[in-house]
N, C-alpha and C. Protein backbone atom coordinates (compact mmCIF):
# COMPACT_ATOMS: atom_id res chain seq x y z
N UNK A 1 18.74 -65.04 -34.02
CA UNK A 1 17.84 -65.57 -35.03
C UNK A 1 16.50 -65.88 -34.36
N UNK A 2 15.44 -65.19 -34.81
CA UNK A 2 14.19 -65.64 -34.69
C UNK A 2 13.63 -66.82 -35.41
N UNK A 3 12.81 -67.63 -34.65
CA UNK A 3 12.33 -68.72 -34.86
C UNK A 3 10.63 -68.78 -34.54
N UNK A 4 9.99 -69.63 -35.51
CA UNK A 4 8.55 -69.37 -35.29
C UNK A 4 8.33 -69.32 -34.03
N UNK A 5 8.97 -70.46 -32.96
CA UNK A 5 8.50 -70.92 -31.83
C UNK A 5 8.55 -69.07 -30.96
N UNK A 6 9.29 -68.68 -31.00
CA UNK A 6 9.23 -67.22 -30.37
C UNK A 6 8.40 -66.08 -30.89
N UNK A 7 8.02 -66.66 -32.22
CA UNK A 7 6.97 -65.53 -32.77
C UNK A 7 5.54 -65.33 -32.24
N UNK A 8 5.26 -66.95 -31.93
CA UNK A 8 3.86 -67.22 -31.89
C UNK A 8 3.29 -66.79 -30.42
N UNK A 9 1.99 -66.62 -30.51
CA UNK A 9 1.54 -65.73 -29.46
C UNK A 9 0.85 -66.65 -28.31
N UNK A 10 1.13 -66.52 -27.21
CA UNK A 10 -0.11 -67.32 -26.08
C UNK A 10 -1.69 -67.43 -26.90
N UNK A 11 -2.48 -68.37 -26.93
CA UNK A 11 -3.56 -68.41 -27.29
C UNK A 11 -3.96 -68.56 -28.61
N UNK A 12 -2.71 -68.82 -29.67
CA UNK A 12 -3.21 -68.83 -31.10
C UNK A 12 -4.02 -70.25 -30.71
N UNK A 13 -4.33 -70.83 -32.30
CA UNK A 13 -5.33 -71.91 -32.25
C UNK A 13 -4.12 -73.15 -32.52
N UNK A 14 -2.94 -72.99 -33.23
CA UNK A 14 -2.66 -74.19 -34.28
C UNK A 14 -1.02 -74.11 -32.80
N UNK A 15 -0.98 -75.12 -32.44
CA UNK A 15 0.49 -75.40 -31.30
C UNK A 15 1.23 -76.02 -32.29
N UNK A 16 2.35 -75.83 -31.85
CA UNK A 16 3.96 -76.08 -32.39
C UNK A 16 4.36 -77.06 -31.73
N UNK A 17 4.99 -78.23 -32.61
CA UNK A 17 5.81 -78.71 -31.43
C UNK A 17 7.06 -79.09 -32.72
N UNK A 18 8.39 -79.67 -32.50
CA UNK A 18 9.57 -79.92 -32.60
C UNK A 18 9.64 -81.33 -33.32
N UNK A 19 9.81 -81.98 -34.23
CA UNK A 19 9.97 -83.23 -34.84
C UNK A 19 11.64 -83.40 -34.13
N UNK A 20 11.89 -84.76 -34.65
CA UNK A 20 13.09 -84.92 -34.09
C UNK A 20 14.66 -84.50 -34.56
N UNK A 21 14.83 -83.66 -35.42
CA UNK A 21 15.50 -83.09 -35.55
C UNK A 21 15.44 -81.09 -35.70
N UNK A 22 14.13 -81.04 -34.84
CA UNK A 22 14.44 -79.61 -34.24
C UNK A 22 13.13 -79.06 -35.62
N UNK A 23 12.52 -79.36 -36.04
CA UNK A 23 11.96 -78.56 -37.12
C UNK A 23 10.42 -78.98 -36.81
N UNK A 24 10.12 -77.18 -36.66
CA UNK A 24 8.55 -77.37 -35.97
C UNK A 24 7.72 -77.93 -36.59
N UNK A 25 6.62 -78.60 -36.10
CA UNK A 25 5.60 -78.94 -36.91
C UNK A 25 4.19 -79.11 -35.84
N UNK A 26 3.19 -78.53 -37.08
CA UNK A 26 1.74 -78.47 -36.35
C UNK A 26 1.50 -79.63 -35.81
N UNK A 27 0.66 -79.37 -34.16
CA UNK A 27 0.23 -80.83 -34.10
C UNK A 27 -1.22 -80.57 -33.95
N UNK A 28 -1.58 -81.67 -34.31
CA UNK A 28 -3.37 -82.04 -34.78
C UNK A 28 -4.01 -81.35 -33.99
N UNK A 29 -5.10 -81.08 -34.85
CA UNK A 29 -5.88 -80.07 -33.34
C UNK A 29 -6.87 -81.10 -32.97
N UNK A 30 -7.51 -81.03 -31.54
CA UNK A 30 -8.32 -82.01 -31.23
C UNK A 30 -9.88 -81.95 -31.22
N UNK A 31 -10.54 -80.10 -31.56
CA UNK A 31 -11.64 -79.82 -31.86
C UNK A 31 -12.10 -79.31 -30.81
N UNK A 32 -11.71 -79.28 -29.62
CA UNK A 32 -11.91 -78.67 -28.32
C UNK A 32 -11.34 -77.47 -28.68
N UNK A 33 -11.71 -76.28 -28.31
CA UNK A 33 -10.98 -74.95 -28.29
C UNK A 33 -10.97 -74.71 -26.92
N UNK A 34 -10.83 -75.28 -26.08
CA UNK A 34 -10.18 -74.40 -24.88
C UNK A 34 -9.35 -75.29 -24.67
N UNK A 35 -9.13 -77.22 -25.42
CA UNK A 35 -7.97 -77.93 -24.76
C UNK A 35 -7.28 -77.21 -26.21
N UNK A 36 -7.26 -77.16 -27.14
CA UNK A 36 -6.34 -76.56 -28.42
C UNK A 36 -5.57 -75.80 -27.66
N UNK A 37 -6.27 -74.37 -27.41
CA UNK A 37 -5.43 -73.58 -26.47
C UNK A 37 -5.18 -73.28 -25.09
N UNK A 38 -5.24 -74.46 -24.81
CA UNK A 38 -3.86 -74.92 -23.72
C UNK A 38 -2.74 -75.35 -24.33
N UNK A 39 -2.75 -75.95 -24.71
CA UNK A 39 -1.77 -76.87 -25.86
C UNK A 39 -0.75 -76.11 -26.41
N UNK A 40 -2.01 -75.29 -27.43
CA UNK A 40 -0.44 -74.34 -27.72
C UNK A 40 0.19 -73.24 -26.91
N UNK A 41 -0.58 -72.59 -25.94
CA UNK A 41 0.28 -72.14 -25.06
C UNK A 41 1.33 -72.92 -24.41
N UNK A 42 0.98 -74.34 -24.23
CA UNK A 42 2.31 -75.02 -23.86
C UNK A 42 3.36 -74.99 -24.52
N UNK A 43 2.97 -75.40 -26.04
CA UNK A 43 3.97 -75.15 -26.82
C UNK A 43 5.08 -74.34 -27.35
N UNK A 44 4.09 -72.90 -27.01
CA UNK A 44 4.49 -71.59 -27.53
C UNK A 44 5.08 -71.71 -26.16
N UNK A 45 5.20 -71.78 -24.67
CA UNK A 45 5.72 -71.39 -23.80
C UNK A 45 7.12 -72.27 -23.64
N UNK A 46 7.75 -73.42 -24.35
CA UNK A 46 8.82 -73.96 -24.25
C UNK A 46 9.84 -72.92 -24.38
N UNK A 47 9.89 -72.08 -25.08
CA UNK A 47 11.47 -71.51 -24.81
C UNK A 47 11.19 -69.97 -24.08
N UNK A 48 10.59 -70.02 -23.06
CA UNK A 48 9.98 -68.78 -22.16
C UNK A 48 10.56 -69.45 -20.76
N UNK A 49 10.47 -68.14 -19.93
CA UNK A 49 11.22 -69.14 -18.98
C UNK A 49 10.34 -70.59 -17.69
N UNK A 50 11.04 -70.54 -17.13
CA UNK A 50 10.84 -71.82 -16.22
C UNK A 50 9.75 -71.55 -15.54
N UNK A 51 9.30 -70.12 -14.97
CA UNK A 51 8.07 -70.24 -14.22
C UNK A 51 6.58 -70.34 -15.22
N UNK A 52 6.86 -69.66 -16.45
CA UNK A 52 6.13 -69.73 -17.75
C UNK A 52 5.98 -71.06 -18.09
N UNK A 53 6.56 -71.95 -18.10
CA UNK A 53 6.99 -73.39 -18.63
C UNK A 53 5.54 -73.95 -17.75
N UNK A 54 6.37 -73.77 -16.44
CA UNK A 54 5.79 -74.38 -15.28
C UNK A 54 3.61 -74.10 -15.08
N UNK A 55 3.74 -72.34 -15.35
CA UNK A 55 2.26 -71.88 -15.38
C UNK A 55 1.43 -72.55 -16.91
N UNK A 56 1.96 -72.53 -17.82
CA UNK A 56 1.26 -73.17 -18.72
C UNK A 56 1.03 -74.62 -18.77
N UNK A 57 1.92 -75.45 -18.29
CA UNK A 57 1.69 -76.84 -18.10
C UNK A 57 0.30 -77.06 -16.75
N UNK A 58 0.74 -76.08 -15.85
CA UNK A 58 -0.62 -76.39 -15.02
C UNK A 58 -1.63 -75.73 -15.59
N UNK A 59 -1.72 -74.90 -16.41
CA UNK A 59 -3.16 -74.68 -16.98
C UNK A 59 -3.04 -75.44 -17.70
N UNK A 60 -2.97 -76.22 -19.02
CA UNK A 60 -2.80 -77.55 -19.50
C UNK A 60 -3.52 -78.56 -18.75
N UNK A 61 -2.94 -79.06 -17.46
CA UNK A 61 -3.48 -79.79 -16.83
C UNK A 61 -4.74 -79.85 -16.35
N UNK A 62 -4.73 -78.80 -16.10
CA UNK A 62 -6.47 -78.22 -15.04
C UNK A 62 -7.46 -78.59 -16.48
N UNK A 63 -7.33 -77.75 -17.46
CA UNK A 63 -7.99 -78.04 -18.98
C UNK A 63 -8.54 -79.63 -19.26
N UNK A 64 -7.21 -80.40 -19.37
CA UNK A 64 -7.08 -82.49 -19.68
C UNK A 64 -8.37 -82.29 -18.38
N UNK A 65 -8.03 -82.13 -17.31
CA UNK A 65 -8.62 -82.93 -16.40
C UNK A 65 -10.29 -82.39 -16.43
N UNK A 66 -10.29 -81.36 -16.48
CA UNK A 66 -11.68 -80.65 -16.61
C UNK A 66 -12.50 -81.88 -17.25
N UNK A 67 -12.12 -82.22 -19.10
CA UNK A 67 -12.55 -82.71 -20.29
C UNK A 67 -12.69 -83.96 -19.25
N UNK A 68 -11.79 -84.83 -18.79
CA UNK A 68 -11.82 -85.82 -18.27
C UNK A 68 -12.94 -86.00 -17.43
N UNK A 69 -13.13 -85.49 -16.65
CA UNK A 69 -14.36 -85.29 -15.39
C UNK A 69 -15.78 -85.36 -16.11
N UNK A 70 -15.88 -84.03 -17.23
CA UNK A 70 -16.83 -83.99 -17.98
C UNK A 70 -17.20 -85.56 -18.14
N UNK A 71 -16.33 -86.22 -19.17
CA UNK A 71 -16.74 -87.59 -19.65
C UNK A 71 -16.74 -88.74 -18.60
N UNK A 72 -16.48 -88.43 -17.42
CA UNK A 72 -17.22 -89.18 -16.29
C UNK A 72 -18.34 -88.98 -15.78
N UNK A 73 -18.89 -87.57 -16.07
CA UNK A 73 -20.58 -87.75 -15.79
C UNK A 73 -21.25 -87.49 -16.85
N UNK A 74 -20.85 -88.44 -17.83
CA UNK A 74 -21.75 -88.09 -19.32
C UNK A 74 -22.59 -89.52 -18.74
């Protein structure tokens, strides 16, 4: 059985994530388009495997922290 979470592609705009009984739901976008898509590549990469898991969370990270830095030399 296919499930959205496997449909969706690296890089869409709108990330998936899981409510608590397993049923996806959009999460807010934040208006940034390059932290959006990190995000949902994280999302979309949960049921991909472990080194996928692993590469999208550190691009994720590098992304947060970028924004972060930014708003320390505003």
């Amino acid at each position: 059985m296919s499930t959205e979470f496997e449909s969706r592609q690296p890089g869409q705009a709108a990330s998936l994530l899981a409510d608590a009984d397993g049923t996806p739901v959009e999460a807010p976008a934040t208006g940034d388009g390059a932290i959006d898509t990190v995000l949902a590549d994280l999302a979309s990469a949960q049921d991909a495997s472990l080194a996928e898991r692993i590469d999208a969370g550190e691009r994720a990270l590098i992304a947060l922290q970028s924004r972060l830095n930014d708003l320390g030399g505003a």
